[in-house]
C-alpha atoms as a PDB file:
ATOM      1  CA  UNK A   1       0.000   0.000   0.000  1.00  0.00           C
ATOM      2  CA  UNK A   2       1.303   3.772  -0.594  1.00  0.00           C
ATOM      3  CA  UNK A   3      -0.390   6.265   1.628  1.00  0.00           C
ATOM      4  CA  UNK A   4       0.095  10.481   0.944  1.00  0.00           C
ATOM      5  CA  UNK A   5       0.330  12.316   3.921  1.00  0.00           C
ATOM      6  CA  UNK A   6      -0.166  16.200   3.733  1.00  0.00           C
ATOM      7  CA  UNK A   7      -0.157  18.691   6.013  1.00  0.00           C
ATOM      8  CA  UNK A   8      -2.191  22.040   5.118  1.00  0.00           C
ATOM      9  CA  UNK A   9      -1.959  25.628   6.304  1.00  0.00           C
ATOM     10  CA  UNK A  10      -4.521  28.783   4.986  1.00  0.00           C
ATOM     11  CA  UNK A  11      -4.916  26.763   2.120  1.00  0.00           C
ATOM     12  CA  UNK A  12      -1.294  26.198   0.951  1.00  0.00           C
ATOM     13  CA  UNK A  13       0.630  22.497   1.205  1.00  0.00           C
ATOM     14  CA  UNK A  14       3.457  22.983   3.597  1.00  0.00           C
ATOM     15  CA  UNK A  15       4.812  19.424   3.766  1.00  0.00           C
ATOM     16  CA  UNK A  16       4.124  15.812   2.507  1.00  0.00           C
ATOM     17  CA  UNK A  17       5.061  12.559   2.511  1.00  0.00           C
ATOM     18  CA  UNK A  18       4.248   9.384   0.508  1.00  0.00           C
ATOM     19  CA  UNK A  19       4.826   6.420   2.843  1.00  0.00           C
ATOM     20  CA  UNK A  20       4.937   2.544   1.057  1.00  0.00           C
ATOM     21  CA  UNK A  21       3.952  -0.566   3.554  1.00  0.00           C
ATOM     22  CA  UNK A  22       5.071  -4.065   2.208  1.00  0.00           C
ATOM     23  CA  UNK A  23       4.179  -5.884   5.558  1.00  0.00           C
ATOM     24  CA  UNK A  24       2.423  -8.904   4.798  1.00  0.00           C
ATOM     25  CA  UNK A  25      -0.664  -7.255   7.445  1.00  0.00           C
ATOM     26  CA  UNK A  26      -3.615  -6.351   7.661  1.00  0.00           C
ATOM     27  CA  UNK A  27      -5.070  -3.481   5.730  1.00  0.00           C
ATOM     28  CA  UNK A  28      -6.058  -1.427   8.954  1.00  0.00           C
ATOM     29  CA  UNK A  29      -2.701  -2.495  10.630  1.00  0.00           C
ATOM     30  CA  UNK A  30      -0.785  -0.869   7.776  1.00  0.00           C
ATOM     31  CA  UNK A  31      -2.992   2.296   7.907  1.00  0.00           C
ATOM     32  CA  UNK A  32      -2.365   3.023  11.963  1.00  0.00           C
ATOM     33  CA  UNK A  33       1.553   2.009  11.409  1.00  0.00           C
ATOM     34  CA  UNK A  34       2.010   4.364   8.174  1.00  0.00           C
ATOM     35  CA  UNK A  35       0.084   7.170  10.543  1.00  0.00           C
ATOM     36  CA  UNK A  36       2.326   6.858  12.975  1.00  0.00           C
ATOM     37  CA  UNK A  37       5.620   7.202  10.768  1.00  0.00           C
ATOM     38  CA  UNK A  38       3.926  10.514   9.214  1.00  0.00           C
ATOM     39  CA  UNK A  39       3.447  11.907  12.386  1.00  0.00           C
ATOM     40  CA  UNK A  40       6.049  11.068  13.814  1.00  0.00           C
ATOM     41  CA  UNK A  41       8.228  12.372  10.495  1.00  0.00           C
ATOM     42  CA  UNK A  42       5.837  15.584  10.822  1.00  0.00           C
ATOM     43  CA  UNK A  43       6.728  16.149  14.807  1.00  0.00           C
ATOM     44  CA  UNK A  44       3.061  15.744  15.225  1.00  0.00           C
ATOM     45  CA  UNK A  45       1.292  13.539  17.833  1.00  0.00           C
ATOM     46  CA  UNK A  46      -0.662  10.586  16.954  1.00  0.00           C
ATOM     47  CA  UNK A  47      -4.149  11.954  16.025  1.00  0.00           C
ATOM     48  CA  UNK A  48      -6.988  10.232  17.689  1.00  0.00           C
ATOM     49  CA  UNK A  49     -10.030   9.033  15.068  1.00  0.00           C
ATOM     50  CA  UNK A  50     -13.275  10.420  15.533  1.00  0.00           C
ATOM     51  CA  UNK A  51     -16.261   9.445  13.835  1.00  0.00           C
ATOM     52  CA  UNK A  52     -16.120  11.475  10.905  1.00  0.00           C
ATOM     53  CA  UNK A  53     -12.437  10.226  10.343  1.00  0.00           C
ATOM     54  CA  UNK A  54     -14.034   6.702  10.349  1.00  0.00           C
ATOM     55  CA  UNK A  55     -16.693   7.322   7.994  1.00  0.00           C
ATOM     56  CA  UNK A  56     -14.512   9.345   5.881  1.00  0.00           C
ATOM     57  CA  UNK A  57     -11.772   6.676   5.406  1.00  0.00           C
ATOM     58  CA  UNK A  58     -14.453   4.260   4.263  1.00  0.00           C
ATOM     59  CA  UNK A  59     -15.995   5.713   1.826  1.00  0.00           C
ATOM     60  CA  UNK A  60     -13.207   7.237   0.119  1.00  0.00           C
ATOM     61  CA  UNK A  61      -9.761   6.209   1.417  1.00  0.00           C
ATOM     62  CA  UNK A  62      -9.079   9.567   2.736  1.00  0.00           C
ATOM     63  CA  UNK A  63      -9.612  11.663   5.816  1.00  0.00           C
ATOM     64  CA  UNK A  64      -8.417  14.813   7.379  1.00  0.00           C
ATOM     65  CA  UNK A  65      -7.317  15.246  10.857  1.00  0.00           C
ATOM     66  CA  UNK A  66      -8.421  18.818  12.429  1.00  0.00           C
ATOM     67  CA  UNK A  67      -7.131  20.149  15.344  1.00  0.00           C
ATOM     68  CA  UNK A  68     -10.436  18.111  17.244  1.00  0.00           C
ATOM     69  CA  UNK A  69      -8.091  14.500  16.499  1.00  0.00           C
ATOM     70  CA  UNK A  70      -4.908  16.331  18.247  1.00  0.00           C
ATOM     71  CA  UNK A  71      -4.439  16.459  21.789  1.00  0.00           C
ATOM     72  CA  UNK A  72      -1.565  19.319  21.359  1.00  0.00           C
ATOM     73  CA  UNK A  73      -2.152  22.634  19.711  1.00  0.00           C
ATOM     74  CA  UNK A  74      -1.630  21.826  15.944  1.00  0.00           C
ATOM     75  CA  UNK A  75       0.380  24.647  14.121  1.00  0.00           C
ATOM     76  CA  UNK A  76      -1.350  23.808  10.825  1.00  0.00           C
ATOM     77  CA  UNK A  77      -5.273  23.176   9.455  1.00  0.00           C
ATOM     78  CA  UNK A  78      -5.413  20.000   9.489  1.00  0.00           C
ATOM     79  CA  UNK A  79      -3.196  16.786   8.108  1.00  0.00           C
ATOM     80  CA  UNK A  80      -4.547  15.210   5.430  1.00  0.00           C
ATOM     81  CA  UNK A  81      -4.048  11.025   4.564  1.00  0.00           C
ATOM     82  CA  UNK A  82      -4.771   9.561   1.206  1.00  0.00           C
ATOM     83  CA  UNK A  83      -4.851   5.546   0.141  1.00  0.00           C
ATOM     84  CA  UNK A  84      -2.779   6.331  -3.081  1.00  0.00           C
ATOM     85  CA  UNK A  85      -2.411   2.262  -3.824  1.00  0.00           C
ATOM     86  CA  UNK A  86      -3.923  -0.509  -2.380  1.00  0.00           C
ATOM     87  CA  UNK A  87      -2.841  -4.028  -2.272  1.00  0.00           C
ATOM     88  CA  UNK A  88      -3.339  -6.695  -4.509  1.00  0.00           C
ATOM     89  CA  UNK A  89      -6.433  -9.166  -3.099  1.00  0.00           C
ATOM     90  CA  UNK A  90      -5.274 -12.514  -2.573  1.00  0.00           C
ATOM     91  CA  UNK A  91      -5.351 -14.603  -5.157  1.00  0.00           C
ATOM     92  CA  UNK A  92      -4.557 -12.298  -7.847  1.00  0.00           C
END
């Protein structure tokens, strides 16, 4: 899987970062662990997921973490993670 993290401020792209998992995991595994290399890349905390995060990454493989995910003060809009590849199903 290759995931695009971006981090956004008044509308401009300050930094991003296109993370690639090969881990023979699961799918939601592979989402928390490539989080927590962006964030931790970024200098950010691990955001928490609310409900709209959740409901957001399911129906279109993308979500955006506000300053309401963050326990610290966030210095930027929001972070946003995309699904840019997903894995081959098994079997193909």
């Amino acid at each position: 899987m290759r995931f695009w993290f971006k981090l956004w401020k008044d509308t401009r792209l300050k930094r991003d970062l296109t993370i690639e998992s090969n881990e023979k995991d699961s799918r939601t595994h592979k989402v928390f662990l490539a989080l927590e290399e962006a964030v931790h890349a970024f200098d950010l905390s691990v955001p928490i997921w609310l409900d709209k995060n959740i409901r957001d990454f399911k129906r279109s493989s993308r979500c955006r973490f506000t300053q309401d995910s963050f326990l610290e003060p966030l210095e930027y809009d929001y972070l946003e993670m995309i699904v840019l590849e997903e894995d081959d199903p098994p079997g193909q």
